[in-house]
C-alpha atoms as a PDB file:
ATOM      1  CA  UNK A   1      12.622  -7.497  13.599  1.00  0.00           C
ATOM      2  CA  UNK A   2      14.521  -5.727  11.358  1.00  0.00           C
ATOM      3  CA  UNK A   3      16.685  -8.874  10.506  1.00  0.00           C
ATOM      4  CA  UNK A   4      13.484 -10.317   8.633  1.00  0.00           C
ATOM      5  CA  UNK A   5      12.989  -7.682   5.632  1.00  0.00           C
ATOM      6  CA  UNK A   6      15.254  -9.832   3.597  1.00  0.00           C
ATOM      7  CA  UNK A   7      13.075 -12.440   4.340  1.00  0.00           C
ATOM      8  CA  UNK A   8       9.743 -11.084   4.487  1.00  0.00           C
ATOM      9  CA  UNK A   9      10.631  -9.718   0.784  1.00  0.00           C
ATOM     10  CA  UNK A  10      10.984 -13.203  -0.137  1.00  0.00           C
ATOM     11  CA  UNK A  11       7.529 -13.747   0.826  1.00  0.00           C
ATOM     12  CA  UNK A  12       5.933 -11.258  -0.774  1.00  0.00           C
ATOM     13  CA  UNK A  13       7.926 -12.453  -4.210  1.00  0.00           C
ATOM     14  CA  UNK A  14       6.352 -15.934  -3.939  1.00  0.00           C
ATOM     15  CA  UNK A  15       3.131 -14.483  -2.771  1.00  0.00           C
ATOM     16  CA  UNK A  16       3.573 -12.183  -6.132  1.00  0.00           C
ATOM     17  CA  UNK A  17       3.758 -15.144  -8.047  1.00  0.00           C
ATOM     18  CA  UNK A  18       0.673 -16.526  -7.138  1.00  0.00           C
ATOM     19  CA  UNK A  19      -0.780 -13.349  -7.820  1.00  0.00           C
ATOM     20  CA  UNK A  20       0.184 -13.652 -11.170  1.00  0.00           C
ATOM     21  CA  UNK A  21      -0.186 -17.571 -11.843  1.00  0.00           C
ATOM     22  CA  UNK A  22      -3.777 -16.168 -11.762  1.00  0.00           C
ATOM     23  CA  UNK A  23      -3.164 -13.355 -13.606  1.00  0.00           C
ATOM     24  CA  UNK A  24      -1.516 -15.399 -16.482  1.00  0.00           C
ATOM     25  CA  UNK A  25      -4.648 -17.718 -16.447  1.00  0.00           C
ATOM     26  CA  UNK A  26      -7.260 -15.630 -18.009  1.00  0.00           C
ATOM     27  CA  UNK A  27     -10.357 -15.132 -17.390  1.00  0.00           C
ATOM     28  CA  UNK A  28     -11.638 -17.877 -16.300  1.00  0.00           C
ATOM     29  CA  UNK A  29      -9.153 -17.933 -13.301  1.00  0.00           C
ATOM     30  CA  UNK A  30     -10.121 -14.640 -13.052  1.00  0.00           C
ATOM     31  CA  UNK A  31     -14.069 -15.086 -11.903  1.00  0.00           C
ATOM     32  CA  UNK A  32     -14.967 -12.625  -9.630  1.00  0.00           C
ATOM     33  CA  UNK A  33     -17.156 -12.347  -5.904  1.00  0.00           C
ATOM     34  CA  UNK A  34     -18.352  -9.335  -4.542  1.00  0.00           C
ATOM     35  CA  UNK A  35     -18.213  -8.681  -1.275  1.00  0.00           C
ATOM     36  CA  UNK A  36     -20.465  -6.720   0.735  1.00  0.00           C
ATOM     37  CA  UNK A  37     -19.375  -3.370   0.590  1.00  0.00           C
ATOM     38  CA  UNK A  38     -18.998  -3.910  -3.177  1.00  0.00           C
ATOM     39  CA  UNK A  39     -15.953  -4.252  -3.974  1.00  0.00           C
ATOM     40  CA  UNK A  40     -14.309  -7.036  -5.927  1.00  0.00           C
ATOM     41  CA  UNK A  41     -12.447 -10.516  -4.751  1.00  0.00           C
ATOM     42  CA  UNK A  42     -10.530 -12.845  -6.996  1.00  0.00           C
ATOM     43  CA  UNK A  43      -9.039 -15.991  -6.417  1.00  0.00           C
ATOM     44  CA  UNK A  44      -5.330 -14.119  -6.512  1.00  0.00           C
ATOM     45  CA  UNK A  45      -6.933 -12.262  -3.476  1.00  0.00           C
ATOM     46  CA  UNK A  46      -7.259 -15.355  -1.356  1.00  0.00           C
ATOM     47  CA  UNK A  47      -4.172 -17.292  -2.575  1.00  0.00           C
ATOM     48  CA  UNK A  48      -2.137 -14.394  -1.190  1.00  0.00           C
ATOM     49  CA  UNK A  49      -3.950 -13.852   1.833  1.00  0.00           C
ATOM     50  CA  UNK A  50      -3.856 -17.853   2.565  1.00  0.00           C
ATOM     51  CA  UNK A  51      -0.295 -17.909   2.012  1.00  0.00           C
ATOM     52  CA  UNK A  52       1.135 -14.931   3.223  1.00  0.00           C
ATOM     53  CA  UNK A  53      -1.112 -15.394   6.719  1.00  0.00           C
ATOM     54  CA  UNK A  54       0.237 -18.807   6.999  1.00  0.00           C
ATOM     55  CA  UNK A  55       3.784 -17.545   6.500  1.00  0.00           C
ATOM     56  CA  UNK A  56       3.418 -14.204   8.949  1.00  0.00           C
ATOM     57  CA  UNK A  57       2.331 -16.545  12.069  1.00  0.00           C
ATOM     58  CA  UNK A  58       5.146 -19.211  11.307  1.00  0.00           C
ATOM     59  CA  UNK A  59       7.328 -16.097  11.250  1.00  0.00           C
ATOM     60  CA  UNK A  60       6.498 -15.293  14.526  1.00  0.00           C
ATOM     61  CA  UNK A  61       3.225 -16.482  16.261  1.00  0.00           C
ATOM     62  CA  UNK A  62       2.911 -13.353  18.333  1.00  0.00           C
ATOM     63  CA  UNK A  63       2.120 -10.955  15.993  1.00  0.00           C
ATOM     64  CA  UNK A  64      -1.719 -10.711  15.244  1.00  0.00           C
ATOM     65  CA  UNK A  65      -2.242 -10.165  11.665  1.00  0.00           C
ATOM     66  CA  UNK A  66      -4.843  -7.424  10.341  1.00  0.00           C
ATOM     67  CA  UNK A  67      -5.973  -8.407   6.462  1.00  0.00           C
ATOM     68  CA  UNK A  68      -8.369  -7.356   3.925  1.00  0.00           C
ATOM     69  CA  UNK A  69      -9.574 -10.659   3.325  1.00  0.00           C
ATOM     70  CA  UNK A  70      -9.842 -11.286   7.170  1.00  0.00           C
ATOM     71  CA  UNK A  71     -12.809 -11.181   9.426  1.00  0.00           C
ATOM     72  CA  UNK A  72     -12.222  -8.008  11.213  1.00  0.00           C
ATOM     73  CA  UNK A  73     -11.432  -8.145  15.202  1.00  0.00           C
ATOM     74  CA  UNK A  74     -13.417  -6.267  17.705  1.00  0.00           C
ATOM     75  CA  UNK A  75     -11.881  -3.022  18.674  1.00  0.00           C
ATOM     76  CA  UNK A  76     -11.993  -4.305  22.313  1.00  0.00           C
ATOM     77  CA  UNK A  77      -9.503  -6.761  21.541  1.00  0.00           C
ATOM     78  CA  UNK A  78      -7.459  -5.197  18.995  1.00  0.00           C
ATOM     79  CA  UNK A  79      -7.326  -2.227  21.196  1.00  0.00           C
ATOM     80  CA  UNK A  80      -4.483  -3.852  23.128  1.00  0.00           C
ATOM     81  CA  UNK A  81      -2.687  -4.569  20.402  1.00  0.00           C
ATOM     82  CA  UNK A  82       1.023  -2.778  20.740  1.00  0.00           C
ATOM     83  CA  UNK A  83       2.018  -4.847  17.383  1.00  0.00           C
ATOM     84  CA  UNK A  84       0.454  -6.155  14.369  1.00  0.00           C
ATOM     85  CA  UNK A  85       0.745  -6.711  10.446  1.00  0.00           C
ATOM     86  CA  UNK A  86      -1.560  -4.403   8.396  1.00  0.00           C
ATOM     87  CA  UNK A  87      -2.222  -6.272   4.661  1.00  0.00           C
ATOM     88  CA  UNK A  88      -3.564  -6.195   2.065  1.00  0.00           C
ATOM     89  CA  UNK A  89      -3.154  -9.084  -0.199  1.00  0.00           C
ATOM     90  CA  UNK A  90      -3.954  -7.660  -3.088  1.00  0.00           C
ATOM     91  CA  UNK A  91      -4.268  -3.847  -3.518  1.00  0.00           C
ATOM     92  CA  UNK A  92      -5.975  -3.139  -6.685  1.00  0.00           C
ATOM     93  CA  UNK A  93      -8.568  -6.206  -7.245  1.00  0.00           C
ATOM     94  CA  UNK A  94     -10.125  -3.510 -10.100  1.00  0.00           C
ATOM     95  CA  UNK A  95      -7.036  -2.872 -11.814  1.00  0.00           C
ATOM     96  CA  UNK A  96      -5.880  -6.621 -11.508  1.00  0.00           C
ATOM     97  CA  UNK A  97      -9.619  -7.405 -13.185  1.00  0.00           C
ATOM     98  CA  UNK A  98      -9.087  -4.753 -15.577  1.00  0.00           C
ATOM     99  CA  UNK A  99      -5.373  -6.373 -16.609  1.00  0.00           C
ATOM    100  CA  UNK A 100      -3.984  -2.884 -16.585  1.00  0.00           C
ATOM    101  CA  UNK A 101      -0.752  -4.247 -14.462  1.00  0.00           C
ATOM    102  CA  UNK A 102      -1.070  -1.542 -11.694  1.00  0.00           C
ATOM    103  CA  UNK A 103      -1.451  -3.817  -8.647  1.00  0.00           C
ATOM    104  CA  UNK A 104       0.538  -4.506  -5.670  1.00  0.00           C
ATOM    105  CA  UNK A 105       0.988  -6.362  -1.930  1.00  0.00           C
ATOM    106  CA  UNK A 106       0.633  -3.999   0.992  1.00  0.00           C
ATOM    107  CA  UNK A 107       2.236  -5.149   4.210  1.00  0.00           C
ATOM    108  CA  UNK A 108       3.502  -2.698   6.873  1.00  0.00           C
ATOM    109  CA  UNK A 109       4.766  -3.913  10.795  1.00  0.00           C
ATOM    110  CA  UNK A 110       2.571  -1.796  13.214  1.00  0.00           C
ATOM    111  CA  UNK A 111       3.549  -0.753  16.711  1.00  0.00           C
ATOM    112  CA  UNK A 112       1.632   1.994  18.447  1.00  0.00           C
ATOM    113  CA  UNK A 113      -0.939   2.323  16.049  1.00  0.00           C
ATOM    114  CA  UNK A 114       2.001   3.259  13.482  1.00  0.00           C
ATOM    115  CA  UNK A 115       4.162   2.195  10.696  1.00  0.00           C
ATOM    116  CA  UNK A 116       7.629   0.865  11.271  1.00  0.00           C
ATOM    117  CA  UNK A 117       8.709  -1.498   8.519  1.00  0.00           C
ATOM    118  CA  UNK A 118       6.223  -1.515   5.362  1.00  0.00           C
ATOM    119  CA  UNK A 119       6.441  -3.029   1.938  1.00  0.00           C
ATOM    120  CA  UNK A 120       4.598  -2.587  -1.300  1.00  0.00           C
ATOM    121  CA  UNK A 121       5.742  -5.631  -3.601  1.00  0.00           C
ATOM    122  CA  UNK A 122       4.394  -5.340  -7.523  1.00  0.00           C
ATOM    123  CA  UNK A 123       4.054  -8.446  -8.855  1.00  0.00           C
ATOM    124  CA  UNK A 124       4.185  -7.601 -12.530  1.00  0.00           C
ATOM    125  CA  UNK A 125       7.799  -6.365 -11.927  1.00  0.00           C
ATOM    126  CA  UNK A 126       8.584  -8.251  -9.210  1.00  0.00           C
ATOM    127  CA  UNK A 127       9.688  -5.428  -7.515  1.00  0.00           C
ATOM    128  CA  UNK A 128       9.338  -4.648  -3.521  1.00  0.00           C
ATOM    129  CA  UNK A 129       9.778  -1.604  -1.878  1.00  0.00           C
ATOM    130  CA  UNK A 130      10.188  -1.002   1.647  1.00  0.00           C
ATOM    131  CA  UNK A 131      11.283   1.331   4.249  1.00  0.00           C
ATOM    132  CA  UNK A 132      11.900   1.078   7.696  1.00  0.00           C
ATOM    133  CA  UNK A 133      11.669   4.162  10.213  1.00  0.00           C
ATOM    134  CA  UNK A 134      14.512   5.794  10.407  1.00  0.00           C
ATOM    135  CA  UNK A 135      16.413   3.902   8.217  1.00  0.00           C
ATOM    136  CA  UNK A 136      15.015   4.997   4.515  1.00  0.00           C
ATOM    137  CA  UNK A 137      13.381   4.000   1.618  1.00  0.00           C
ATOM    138  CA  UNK A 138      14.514   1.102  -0.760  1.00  0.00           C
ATOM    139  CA  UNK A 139      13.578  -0.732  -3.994  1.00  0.00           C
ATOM    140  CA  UNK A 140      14.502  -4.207  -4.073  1.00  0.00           C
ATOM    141  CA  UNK A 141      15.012  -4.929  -8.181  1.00  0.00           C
ATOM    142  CA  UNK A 142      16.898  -8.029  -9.349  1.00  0.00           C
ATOM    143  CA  UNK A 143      18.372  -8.948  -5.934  1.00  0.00           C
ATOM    144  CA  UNK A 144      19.360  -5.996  -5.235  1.00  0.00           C
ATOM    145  CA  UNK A 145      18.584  -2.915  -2.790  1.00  0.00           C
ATOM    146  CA  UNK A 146      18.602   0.781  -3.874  1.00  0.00           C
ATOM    147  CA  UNK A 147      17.560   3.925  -1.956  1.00  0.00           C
ATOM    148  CA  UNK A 148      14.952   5.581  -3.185  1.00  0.00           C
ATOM    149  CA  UNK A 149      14.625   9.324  -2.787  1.00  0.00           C
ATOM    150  CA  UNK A 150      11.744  12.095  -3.528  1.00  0.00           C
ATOM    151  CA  UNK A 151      11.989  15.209  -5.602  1.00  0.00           C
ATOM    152  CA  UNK A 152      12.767  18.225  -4.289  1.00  0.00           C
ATOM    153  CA  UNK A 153      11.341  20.707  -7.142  1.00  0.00           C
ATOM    154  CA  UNK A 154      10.036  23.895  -6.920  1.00  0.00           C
ATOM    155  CA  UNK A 155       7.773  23.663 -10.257  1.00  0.00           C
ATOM    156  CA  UNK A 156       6.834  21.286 -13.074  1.00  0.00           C
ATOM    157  CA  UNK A 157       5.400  19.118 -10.660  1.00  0.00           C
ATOM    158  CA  UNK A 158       3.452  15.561 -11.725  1.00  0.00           C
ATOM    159  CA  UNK A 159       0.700  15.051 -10.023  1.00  0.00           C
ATOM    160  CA  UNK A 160      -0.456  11.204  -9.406  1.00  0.00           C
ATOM    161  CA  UNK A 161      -4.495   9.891  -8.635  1.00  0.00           C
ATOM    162  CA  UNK A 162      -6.577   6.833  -8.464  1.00  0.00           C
ATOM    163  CA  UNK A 163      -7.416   5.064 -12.050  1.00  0.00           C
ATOM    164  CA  UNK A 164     -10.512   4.431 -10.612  1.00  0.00           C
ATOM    165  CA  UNK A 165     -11.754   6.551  -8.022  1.00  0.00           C
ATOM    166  CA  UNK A 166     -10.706   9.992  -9.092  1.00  0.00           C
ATOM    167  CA  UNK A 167     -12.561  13.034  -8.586  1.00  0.00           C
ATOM    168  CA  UNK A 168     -13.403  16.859  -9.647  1.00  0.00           C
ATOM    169  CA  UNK A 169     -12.637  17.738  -5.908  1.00  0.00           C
ATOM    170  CA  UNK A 170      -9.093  15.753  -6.125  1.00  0.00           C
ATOM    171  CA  UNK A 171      -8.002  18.070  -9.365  1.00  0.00           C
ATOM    172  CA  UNK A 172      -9.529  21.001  -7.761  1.00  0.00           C
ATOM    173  CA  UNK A 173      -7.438  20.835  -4.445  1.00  0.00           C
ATOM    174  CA  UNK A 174      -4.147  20.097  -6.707  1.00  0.00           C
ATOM    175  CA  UNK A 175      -4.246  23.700  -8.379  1.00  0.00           C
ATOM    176  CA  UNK A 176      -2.440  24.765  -4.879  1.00  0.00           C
ATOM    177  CA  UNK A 177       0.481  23.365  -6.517  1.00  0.00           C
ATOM    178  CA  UNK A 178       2.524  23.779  -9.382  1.00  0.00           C
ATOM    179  CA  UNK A 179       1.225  20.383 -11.396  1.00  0.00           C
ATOM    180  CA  UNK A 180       1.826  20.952 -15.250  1.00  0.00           C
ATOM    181  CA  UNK A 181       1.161  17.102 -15.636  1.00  0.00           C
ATOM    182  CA  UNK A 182      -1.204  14.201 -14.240  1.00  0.00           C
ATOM    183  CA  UNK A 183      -0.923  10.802 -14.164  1.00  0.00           C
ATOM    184  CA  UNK A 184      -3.837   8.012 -13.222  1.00  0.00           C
ATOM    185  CA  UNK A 185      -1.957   5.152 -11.515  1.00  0.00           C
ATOM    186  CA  UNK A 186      -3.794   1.961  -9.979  1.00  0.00           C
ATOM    187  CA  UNK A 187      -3.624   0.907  -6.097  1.00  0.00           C
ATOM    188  CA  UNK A 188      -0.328   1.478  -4.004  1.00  0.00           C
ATOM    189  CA  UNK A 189       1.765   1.674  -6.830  1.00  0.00           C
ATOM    190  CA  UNK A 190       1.174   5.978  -6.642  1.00  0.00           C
ATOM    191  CA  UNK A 191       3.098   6.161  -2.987  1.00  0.00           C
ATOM    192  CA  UNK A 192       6.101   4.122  -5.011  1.00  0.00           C
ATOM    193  CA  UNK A 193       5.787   6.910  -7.289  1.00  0.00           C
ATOM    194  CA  UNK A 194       6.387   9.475  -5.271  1.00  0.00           C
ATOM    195  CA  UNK A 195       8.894   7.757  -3.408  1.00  0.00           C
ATOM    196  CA  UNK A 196      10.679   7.285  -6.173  1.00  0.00           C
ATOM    197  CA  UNK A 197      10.622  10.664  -7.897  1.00  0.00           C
ATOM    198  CA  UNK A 198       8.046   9.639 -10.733  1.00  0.00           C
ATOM    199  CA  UNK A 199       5.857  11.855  -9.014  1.00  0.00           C
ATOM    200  CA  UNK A 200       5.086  14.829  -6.572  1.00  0.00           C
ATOM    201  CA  UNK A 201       1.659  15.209  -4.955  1.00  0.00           C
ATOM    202  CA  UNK A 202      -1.265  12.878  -4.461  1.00  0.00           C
ATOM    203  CA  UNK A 203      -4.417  13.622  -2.743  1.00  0.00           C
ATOM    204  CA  UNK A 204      -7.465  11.123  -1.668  1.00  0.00           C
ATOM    205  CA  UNK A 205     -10.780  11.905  -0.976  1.00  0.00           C
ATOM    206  CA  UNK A 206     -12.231   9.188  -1.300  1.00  0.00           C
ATOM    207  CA  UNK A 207     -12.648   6.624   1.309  1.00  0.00           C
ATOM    208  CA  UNK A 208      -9.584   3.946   1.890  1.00  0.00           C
ATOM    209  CA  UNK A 209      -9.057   1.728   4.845  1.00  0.00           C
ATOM    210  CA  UNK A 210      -6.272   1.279   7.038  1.00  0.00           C
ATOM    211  CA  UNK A 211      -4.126  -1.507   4.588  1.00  0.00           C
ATOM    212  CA  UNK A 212      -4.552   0.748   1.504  1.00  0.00           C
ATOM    213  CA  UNK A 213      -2.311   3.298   3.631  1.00  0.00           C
ATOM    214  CA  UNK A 214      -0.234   2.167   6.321  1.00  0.00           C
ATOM    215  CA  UNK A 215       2.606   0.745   4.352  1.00  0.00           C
ATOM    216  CA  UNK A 216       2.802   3.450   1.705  1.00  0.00           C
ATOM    217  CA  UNK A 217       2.363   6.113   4.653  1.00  0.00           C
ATOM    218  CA  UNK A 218       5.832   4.866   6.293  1.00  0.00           C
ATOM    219  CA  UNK A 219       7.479   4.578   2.508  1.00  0.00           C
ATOM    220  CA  UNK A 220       7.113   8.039   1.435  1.00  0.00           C
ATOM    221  CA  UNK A 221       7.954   9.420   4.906  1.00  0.00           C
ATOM    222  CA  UNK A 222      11.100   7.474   4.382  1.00  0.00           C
ATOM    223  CA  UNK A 223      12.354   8.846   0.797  1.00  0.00           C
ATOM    224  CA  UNK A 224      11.644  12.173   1.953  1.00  0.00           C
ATOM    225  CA  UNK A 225       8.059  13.556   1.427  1.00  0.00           C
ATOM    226  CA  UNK A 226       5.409  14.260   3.766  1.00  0.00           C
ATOM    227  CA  UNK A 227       2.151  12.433   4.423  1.00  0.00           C
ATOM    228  CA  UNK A 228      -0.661  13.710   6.367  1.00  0.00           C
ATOM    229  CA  UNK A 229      -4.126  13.028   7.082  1.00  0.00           C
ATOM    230  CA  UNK A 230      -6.500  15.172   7.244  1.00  0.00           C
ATOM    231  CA  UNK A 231      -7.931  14.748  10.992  1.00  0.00           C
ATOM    232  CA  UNK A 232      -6.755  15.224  14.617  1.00  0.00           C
ATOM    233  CA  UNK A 233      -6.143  12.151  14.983  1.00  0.00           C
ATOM    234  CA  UNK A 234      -3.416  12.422  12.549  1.00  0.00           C
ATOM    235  CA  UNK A 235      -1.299   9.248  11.279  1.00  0.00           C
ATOM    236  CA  UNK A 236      -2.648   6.879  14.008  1.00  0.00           C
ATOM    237  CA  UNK A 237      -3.890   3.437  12.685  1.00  0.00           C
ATOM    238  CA  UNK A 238      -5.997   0.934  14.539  1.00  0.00           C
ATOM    239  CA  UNK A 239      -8.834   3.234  14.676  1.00  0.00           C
ATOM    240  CA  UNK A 240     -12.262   1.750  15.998  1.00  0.00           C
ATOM    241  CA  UNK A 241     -13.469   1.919  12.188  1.00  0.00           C
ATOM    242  CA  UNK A 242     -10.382   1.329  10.164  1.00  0.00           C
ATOM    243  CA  UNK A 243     -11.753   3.758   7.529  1.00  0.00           C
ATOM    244  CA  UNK A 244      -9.247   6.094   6.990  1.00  0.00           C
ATOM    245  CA  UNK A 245     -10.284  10.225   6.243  1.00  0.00           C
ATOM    246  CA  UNK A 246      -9.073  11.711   2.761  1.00  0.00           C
ATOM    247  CA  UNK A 247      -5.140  12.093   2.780  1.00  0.00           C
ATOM    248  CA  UNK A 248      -2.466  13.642   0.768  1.00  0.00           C
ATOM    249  CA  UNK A 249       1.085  13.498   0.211  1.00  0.00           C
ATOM    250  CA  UNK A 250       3.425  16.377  -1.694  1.00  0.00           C
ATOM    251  CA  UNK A 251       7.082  16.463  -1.541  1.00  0.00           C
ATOM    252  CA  UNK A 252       9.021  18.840   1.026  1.00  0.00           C
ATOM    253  CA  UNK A 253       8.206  22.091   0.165  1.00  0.00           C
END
């Protein structure tokens, strides 16, 4: 499988741009449904699912595909699964409505309930990274692929939370560490900073399901940091209720 990141980059480009066709096409491209839970759908939401779906199963037929914007399989059924894609189509439907340009693609290969190859593509930039286990961490940028690498800092750390979902007990549990700064970043795009050495520590307690996380879990692990879950059941995906518990990520200590 690993022959198809080129490829599967590709995707998520074109994909990207019909995030941002919508994007570019104002508001009134940019009504709004809400679901049932509450949260937000655009039209760039479906027009990525629809397409990258489509693309996934002509890619190969035998890999069930586990979306956002799917209806959700029984767990008796997806219990057997051994491999599957986790996506999200669009992660960060508030920041996209809110035009703040902190949105992304989450897609991550799945075997044994865990990551193997994932990407995070930003459409804005147009850039994808990806990672595949034990092989690294890359951005794809102008054609090109670069490794990407994590800090390894013993102070003056930057800290990096949700835009929209912050809270008082997120700030509290960061005092552990030596953050002397704090940025609020939108959707996925926080594991790429980390990844990438923008930032150092990142802590969720706030619910997220299973394609907010899987792809950005295997990324960071990758460049060098450490991602853990705070559970037993630590790291495993295809839960019976794909809501994941609060998380956090630092940097090797």
């Amino acid at each position: 499988m690993n022959h198809n990141a080129p490829h599967i980059i590709q995707l998520l480009q074109q994909a990207g741009e019909l995030i941002m066709d919508v994007y570019r096409g104002g508001s009134a491209k940019a009504e709004v449904e809400w679901k049932s839970d509450n949260s937000p759908l655009t039209l760039a939401d479906r027009k990525s699912h629809d397409f990258l779906t489509e693309f996934l199963v002509k890619l190969d037929a035998s890999i069930p595909i586990m979306s956002e914007e799917s209806q959700q399989i029984d767990f008796e059924i997806r219990k057997h699964w051994t491999r599957y894609w986790c996506l999200d189509p669009l992660d960060g439907t508030k920041e996209f409505i809110k035009r703040n340009d902190q949105f992304t693609i989450n897609l991550a290969l799945m075997e044994n309930a865990l990551p193997v190859m994932s990407f995070i593509h930003v459409p804005v930039s147009g850039h994808t990274y990806w990672a595949i286990r034990g092989q690294g961490a890359f951005r794809h940028a102008g054609g090109i692929n670069s490794r990407i690498q994590s800090n390894n800092k013993k102070k003056d750390w930057i800290a990096v939370g949700s835009s929209s979902h912050g809270t008082d007990v997120e700030a509290e549990w960061m005092k552990q560490f030596p953050v002397t700064s704090y940025l609020k970043i939108g959707s996925a795009l926080k594991f790429c900073y980390i990844a990438s050495g923008l930032a150092d520590v990142y802590y969720r307690s706030r619910p997220t399901m299973e394609w907010d996380t899987s792809a950005g879990h295997l990324l960071v692990e990758e460049a060098g940091a450490i991602f853990s879950y705070m559970s037993e059941d630590n790291g495993h995906y295809n839960k019976p209720i794909l809501l994941n518990p609060p998380f956090w990520v630092t940097i090797s200590l």
